[in-house]
Protein backbone atom coordinates (compact mmCIF):
# COMPACT_ATOMS: atom_id res chain seq x y z
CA UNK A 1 0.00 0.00 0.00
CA UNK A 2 1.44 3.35 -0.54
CA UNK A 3 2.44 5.57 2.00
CA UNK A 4 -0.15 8.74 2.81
CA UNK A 5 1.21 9.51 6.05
CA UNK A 6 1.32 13.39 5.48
CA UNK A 7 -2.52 14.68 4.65
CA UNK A 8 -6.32 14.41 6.22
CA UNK A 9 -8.46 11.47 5.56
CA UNK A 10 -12.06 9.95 5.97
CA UNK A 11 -12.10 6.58 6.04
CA UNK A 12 -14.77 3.92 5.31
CA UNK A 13 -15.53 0.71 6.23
CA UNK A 14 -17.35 -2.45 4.92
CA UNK A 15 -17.07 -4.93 7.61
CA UNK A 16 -16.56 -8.65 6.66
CA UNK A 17 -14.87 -12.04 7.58
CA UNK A 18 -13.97 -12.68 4.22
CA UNK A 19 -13.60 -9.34 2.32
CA UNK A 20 -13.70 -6.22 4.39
CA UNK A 21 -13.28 -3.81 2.00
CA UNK A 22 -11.75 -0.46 2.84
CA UNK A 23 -11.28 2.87 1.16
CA UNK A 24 -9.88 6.32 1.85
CA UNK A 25 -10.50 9.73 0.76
CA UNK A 26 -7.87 12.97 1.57
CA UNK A 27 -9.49 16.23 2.04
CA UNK A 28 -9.18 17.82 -1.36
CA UNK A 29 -10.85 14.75 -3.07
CA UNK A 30 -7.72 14.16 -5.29
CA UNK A 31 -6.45 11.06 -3.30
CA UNK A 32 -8.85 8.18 -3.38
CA UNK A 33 -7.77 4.54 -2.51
CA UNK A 34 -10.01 1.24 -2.14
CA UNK A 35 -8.26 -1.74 -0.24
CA UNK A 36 -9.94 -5.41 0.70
CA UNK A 37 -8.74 -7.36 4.03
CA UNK A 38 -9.12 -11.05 3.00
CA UNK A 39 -9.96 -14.39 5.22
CA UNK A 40 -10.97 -17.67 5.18
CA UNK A 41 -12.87 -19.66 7.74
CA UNK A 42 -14.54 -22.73 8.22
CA UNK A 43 -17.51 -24.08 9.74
CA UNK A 44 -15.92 -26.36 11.97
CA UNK A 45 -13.38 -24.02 12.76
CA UNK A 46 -11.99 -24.17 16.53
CA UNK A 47 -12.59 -21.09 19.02
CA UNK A 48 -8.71 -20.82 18.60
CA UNK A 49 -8.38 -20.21 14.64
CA UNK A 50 -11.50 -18.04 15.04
CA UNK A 51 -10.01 -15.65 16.77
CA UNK A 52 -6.70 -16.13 14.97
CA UNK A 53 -8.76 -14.90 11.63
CA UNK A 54 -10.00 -11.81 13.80
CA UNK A 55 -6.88 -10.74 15.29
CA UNK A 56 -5.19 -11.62 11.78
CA UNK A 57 -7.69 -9.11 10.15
CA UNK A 58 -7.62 -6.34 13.01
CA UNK A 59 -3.82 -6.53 11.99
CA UNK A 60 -3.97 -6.11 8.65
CA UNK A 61 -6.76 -2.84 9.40
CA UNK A 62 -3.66 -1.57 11.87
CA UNK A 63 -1.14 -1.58 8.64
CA UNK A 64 -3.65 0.47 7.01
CA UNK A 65 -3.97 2.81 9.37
CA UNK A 66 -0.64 3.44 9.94
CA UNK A 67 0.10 4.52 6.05
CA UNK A 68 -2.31 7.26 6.43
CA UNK A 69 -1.87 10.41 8.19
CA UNK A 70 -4.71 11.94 10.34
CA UNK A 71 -8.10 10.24 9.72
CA UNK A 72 -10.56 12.81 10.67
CA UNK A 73 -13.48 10.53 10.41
CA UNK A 74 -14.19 6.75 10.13
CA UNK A 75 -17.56 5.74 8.71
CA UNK A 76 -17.98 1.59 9.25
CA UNK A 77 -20.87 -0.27 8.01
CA UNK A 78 -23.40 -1.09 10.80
CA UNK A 79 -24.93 -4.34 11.59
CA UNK A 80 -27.19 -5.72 9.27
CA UNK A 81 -29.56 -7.79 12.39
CA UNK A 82 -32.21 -9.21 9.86
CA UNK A 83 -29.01 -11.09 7.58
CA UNK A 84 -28.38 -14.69 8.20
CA UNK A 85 -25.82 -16.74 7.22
CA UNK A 86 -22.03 -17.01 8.87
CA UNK A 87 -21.03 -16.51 12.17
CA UNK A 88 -22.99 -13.37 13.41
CA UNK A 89 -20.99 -13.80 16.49
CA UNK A 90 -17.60 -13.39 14.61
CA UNK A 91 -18.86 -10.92 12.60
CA UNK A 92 -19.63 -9.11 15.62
CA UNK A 93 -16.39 -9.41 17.55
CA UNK A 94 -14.57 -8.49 13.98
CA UNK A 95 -17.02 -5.41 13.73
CA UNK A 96 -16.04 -4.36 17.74
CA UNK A 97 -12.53 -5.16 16.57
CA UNK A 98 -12.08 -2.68 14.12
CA UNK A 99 -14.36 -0.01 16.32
CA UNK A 100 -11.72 -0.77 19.39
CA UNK A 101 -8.80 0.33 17.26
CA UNK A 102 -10.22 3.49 15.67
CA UNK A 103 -11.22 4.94 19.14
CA UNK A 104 -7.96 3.60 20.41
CA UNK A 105 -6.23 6.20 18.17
CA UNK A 106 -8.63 8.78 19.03
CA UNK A 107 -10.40 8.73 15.51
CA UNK A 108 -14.16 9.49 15.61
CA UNK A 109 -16.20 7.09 14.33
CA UNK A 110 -20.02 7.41 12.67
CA UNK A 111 -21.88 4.25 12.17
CA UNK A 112 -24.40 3.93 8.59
CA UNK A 113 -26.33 1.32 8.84
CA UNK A 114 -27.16 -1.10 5.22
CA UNK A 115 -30.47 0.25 4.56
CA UNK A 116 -29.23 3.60 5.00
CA UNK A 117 -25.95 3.14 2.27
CA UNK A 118 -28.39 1.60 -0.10
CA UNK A 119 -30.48 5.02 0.00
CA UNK A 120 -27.23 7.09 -0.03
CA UNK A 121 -26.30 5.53 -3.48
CA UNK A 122 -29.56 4.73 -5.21
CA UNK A 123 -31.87 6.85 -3.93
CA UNK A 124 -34.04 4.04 -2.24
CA UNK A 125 -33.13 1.98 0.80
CA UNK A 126 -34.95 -1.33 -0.12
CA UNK A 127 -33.01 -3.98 -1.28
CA UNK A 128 -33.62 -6.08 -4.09
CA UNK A 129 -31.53 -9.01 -5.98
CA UNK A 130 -29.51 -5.93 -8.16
CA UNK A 131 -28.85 -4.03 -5.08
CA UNK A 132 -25.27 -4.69 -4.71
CA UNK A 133 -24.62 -4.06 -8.50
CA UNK A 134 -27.12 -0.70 -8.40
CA UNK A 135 -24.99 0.29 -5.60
CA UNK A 136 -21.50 -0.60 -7.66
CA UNK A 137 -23.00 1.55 -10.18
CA UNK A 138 -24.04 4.78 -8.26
CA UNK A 139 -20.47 4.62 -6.85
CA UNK A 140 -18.90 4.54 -10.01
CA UNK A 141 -20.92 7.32 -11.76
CA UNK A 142 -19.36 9.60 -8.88
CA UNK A 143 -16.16 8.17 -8.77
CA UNK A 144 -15.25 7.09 -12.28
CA UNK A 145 -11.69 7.31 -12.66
CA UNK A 146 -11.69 4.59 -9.42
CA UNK A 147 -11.11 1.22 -10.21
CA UNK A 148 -12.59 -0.67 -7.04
CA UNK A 149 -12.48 -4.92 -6.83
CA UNK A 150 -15.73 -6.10 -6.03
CA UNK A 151 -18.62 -5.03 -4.09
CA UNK A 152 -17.05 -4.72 -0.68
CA UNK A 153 -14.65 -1.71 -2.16
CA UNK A 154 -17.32 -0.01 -3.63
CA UNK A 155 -19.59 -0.25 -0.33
CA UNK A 156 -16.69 0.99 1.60
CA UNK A 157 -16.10 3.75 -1.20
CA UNK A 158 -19.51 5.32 -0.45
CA UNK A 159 -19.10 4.93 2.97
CA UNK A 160 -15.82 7.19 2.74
CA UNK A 161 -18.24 9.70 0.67
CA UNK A 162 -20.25 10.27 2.81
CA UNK A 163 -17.90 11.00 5.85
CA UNK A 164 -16.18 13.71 3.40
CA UNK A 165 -19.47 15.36 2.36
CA UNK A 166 -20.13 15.55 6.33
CA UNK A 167 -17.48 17.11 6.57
CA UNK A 168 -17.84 19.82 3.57
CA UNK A 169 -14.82 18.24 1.52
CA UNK A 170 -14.91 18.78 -2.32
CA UNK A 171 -16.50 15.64 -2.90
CA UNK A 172 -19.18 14.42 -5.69
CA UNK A 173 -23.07 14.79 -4.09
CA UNK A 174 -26.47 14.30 -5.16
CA UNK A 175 -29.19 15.66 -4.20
CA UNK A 176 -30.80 12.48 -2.17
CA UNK A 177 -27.54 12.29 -0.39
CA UNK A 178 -28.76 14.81 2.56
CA UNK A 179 -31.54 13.31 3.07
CA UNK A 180 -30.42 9.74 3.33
CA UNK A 181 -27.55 11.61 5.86
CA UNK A 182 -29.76 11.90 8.65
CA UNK A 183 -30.59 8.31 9.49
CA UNK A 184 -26.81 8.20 10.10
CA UNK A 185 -25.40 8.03 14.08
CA UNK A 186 -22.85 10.97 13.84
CA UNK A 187 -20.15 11.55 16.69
CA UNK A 188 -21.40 14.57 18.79
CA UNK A 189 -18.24 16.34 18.36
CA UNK A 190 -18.14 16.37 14.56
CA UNK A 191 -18.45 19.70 13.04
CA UNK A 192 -21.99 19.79 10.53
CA UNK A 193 -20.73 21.29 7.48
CA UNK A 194 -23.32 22.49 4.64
CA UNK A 195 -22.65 20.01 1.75
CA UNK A 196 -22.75 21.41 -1.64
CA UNK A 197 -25.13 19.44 -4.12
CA UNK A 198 -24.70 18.91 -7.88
CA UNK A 199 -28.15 19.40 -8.38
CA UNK A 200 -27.99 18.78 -12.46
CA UNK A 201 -26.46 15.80 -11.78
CA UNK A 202 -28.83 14.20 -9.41
């Protein structure tokens, strides 16, 4: 990964076991970097490799923090309750994981919640079978010189979006973007900056 250790940065997060994607935005929007955190995992996996695979991904999220300089905000995915599937109980200690280490180096975090990303990028929050590739596209119609792999670095892409346009960086909006803005848990202390909307392009 290359080195942004000098600079300001929102950073957003896509929790997952096997793909957390990750991506980073610098606060004059000409910096923008997607990452994925990769794992595998079994079913009968013991309560030792479990955690292994957590702390080996909670590793791999410290490396990335430490290339970039001063993350103003963090925006991670919240918990999807209704989704089955997995280990929701890994999932959760791999979502607390990566919350611990942000507020262990003092970085604010906000918390957007599925339903609410889904509304950010496509206007509605319900999700049907093409919501992951409507999604992919509303991401890449505001960020088109990005090349992101897969869903999970597009998710997190948005994710980083919207933690700039909170706070008033020179970022791509829409007009359902505010809207879809307030559903989202914000960290007292973060400023409210007025976001400036590309209204033809909405």
């Amino acid at each position: 990964m290359t080195d942004y250790s000098t600079g300001h940065w929102v950073l957003g997060i896509d929790p997952s076991l096997t793909a957390t994607g990750l991506s980073w935005i610098d606060a004059e929007a000409t910096t923008v970097g997607v990452q994925t955190l990769r794992s595998t995992g079994h079913n009968n996996d013991t309560l030792a490799q479990r955690s292994a695979r957590i702390d080996t991904l909670a590793q791999g999220f410290q490396s990335t923090l430490e290339h970039l300089g001063v993350i103003d905000l963090a925006v991670i995915e919240g918990p999807s309750h209704g989704s089955k599937g997995g280990s929701a109980w890994d999932r959760a200690g791999l979502w607390w994981a990566y919350v611990s280490i942000l507020f262990d180096r003092g970085i604010q975090v906000a918390v957007c919640v599925p339903t609410t990303r889904i509304k950010w990028a496509t206007g509605s929050g319900k999700a049907t079978k093409s919501t992951k590739s409507d999604v992919a596209v509303a991401a890449v119609r505001l960020w088109p010189d990005v090349s992101a792999d897969g869903d999970n670095e597009w998710d997190a892409l948005c994710l980083a979006t919207i933690g700039a346009q909170r706070l008033g960086w020179p970022v791509p909006h829409r007009a359902h973007h505010v809207h879809a803005q307030t559903a989202i848990v914000w960290p007292e202390l973060l400023p409210v900056a007025t976001p400036v909307i590309d209204l033809e392009a909405s």
